[in-house]
C-alpha atoms as a PDB file:
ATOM      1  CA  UNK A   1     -71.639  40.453 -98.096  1.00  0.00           C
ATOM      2  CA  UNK A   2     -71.824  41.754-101.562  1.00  0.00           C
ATOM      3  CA  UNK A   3     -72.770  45.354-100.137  1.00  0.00           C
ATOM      4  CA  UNK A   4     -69.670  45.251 -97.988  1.00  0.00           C
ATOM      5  CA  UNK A   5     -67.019  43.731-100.244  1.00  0.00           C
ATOM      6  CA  UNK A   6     -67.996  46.748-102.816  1.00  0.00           C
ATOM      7  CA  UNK A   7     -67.917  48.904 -99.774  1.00  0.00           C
ATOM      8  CA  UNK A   8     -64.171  48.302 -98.687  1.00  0.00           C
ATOM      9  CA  UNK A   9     -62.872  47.727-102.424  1.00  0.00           C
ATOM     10  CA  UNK A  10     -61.391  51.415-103.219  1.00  0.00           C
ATOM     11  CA  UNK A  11     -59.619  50.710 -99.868  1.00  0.00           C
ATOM     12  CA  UNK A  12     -57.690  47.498-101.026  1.00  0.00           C
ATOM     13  CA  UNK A  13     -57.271  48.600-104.405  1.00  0.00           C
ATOM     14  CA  UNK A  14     -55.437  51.774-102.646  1.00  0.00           C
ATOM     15  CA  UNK A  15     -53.692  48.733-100.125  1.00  0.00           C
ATOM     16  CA  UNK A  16     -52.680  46.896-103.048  1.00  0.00           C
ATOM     17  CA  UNK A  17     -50.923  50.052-104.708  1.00  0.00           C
ATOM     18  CA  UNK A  18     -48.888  51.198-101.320  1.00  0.00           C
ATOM     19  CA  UNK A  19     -47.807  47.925-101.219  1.00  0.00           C
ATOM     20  CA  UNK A  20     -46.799  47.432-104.425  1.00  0.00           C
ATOM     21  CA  UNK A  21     -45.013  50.573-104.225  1.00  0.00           C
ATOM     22  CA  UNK A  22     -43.816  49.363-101.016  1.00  0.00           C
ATOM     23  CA  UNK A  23     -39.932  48.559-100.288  1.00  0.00           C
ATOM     24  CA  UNK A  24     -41.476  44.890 -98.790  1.00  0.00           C
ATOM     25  CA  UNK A  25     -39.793  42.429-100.227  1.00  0.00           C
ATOM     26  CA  UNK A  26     -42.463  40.048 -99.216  1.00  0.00           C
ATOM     27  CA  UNK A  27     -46.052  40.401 -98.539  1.00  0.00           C
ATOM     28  CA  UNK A  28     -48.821  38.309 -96.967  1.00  0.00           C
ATOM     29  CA  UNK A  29     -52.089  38.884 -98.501  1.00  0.00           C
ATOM     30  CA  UNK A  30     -55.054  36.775 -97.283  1.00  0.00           C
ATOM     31  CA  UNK A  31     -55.406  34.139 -94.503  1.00  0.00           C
ATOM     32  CA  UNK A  32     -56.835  31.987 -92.110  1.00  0.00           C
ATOM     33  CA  UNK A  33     -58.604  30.121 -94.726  1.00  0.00           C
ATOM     34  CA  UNK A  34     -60.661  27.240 -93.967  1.00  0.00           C
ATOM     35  CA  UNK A  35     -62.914  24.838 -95.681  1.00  0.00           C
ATOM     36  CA  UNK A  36     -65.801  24.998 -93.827  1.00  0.00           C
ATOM     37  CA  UNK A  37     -65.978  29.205 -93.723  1.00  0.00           C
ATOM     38  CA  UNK A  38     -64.158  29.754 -96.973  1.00  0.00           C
ATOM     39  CA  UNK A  39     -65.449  26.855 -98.494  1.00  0.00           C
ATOM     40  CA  UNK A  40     -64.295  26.393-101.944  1.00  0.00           C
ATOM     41  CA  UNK A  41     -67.159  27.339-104.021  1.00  0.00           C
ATOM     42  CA  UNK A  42     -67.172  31.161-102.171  1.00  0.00           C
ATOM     43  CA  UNK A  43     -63.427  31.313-102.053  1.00  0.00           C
ATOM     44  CA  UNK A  44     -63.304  30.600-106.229  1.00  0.00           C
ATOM     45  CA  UNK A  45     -66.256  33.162-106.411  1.00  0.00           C
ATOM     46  CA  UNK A  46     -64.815  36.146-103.967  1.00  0.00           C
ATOM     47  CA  UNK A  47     -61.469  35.673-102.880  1.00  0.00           C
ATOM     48  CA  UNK A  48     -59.355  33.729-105.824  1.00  0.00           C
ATOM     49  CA  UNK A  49     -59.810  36.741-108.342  1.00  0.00           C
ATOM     50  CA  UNK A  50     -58.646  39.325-105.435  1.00  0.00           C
ATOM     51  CA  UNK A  51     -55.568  36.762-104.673  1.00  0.00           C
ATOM     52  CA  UNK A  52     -54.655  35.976-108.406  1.00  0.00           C
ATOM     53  CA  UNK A  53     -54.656  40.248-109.030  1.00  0.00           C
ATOM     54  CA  UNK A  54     -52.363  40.996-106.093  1.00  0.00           C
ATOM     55  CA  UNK A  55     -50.136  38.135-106.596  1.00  0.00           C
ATOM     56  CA  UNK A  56     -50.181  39.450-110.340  1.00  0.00           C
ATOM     57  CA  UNK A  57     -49.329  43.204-109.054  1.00  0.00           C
ATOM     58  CA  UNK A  58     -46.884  42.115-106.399  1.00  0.00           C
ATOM     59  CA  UNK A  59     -45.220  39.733-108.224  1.00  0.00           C
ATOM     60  CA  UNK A  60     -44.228  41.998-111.229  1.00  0.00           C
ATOM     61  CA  UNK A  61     -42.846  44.380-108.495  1.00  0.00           C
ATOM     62  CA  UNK A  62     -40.831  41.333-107.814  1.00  0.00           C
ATOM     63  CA  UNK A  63     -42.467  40.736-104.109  1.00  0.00           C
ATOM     64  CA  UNK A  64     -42.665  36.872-102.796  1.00  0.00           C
ATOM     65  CA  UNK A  65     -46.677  37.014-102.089  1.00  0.00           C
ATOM     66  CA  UNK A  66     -47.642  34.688 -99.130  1.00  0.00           C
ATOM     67  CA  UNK A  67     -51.139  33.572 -97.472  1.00  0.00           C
ATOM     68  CA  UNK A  68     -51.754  32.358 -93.713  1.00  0.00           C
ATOM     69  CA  UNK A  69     -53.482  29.456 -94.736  1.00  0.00           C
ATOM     70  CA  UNK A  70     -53.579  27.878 -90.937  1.00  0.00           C
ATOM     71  CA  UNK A  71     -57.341  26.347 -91.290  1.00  0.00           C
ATOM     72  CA  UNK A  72     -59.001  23.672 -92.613  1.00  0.00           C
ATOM     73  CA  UNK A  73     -57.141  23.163 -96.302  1.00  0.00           C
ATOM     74  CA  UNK A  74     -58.193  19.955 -97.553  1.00  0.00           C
ATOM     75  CA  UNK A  75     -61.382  21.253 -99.455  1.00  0.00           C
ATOM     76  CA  UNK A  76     -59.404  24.201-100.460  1.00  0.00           C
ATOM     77  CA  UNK A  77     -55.862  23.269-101.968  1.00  0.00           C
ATOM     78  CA  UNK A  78     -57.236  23.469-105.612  1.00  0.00           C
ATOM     79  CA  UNK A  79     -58.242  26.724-105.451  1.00  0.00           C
ATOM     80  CA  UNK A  80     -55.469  28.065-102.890  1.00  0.00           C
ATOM     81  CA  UNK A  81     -53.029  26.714-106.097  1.00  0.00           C
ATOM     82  CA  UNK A  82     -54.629  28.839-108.521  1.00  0.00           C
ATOM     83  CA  UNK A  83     -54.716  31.595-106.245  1.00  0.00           C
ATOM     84  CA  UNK A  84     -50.902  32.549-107.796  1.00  0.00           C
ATOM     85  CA  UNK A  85     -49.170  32.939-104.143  1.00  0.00           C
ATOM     86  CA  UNK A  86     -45.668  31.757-103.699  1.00  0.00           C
ATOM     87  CA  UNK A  87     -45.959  30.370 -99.766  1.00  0.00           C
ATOM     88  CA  UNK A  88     -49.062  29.034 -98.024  1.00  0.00           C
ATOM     89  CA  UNK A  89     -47.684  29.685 -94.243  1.00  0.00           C
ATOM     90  CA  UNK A  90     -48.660  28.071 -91.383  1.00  0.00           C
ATOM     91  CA  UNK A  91     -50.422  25.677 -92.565  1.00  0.00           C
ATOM     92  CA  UNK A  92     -51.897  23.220 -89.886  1.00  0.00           C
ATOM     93  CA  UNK A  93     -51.393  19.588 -90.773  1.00  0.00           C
ATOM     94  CA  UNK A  94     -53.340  15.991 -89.197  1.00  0.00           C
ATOM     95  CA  UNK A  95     -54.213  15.400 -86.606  1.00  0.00           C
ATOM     96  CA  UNK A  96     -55.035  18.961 -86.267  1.00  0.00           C
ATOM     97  CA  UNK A  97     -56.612  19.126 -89.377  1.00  0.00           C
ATOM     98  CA  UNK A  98     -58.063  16.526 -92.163  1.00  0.00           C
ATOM     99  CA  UNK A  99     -54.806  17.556 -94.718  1.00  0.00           C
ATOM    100  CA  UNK A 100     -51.399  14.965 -94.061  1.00  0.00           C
ATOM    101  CA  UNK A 101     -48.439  16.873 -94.623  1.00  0.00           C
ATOM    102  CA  UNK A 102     -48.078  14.604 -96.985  1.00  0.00           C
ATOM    103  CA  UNK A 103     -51.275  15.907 -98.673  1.00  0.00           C
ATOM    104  CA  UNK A 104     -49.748  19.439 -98.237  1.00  0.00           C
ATOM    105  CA  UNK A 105     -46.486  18.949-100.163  1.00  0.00           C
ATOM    106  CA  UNK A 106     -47.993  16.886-103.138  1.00  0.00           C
ATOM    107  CA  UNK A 107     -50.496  19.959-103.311  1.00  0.00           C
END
């Protein structure tokens, strides 16, 4: 995984940049997160620093940065919090899920 995610990095640093320079108001960036794939010890490791840079980038463009966060949440919505995105969409609430939408809007 390592071998890869240096592999593809020049290509999101280069995403990262169009967008930015992008006339999107809004951009998604990251999703279908879920606890038991993305758990939250890998997601704090690989994705979070890749989330908190583009929502740093996009967000001094002035873009609204969102994430599909449709999986499993409830192990995640610490680190989702600090990943510095403005909307977690779709997110999929009990009975679907573990997360109340309850849980969701106090996260």
């Amino acid at each position: 995984m390592r071998s890869l995610a240096e592999a593809i990095e020049v290509f999101y640093e280069q995403m990262l940049q169009a967008v930015a320079d992008s006339p999107a108001q809004g951009v998604c960036w990251g999703g279908n997160f879920d606890d038991m794939i993305t758990y939250a010890p890998y997601f704090e490791k690989e994705l979070l620093p890749w989330l908190q840079k583009a929502g740093d980038v996009l967000r001094a463009r002035g873009k609204i940065i969102d994430c599909h966060c449709d999986g499993e949440n409830l192990g995640l919505m610490e680190v989702i919090k600090a990943a510095r995105i403005d909307v977690a969409e779709a997110v999929c609430p009990y009975p679907m899920t573990k997360a109340t939408l309850g849980e969701y809007y106090r996260g």
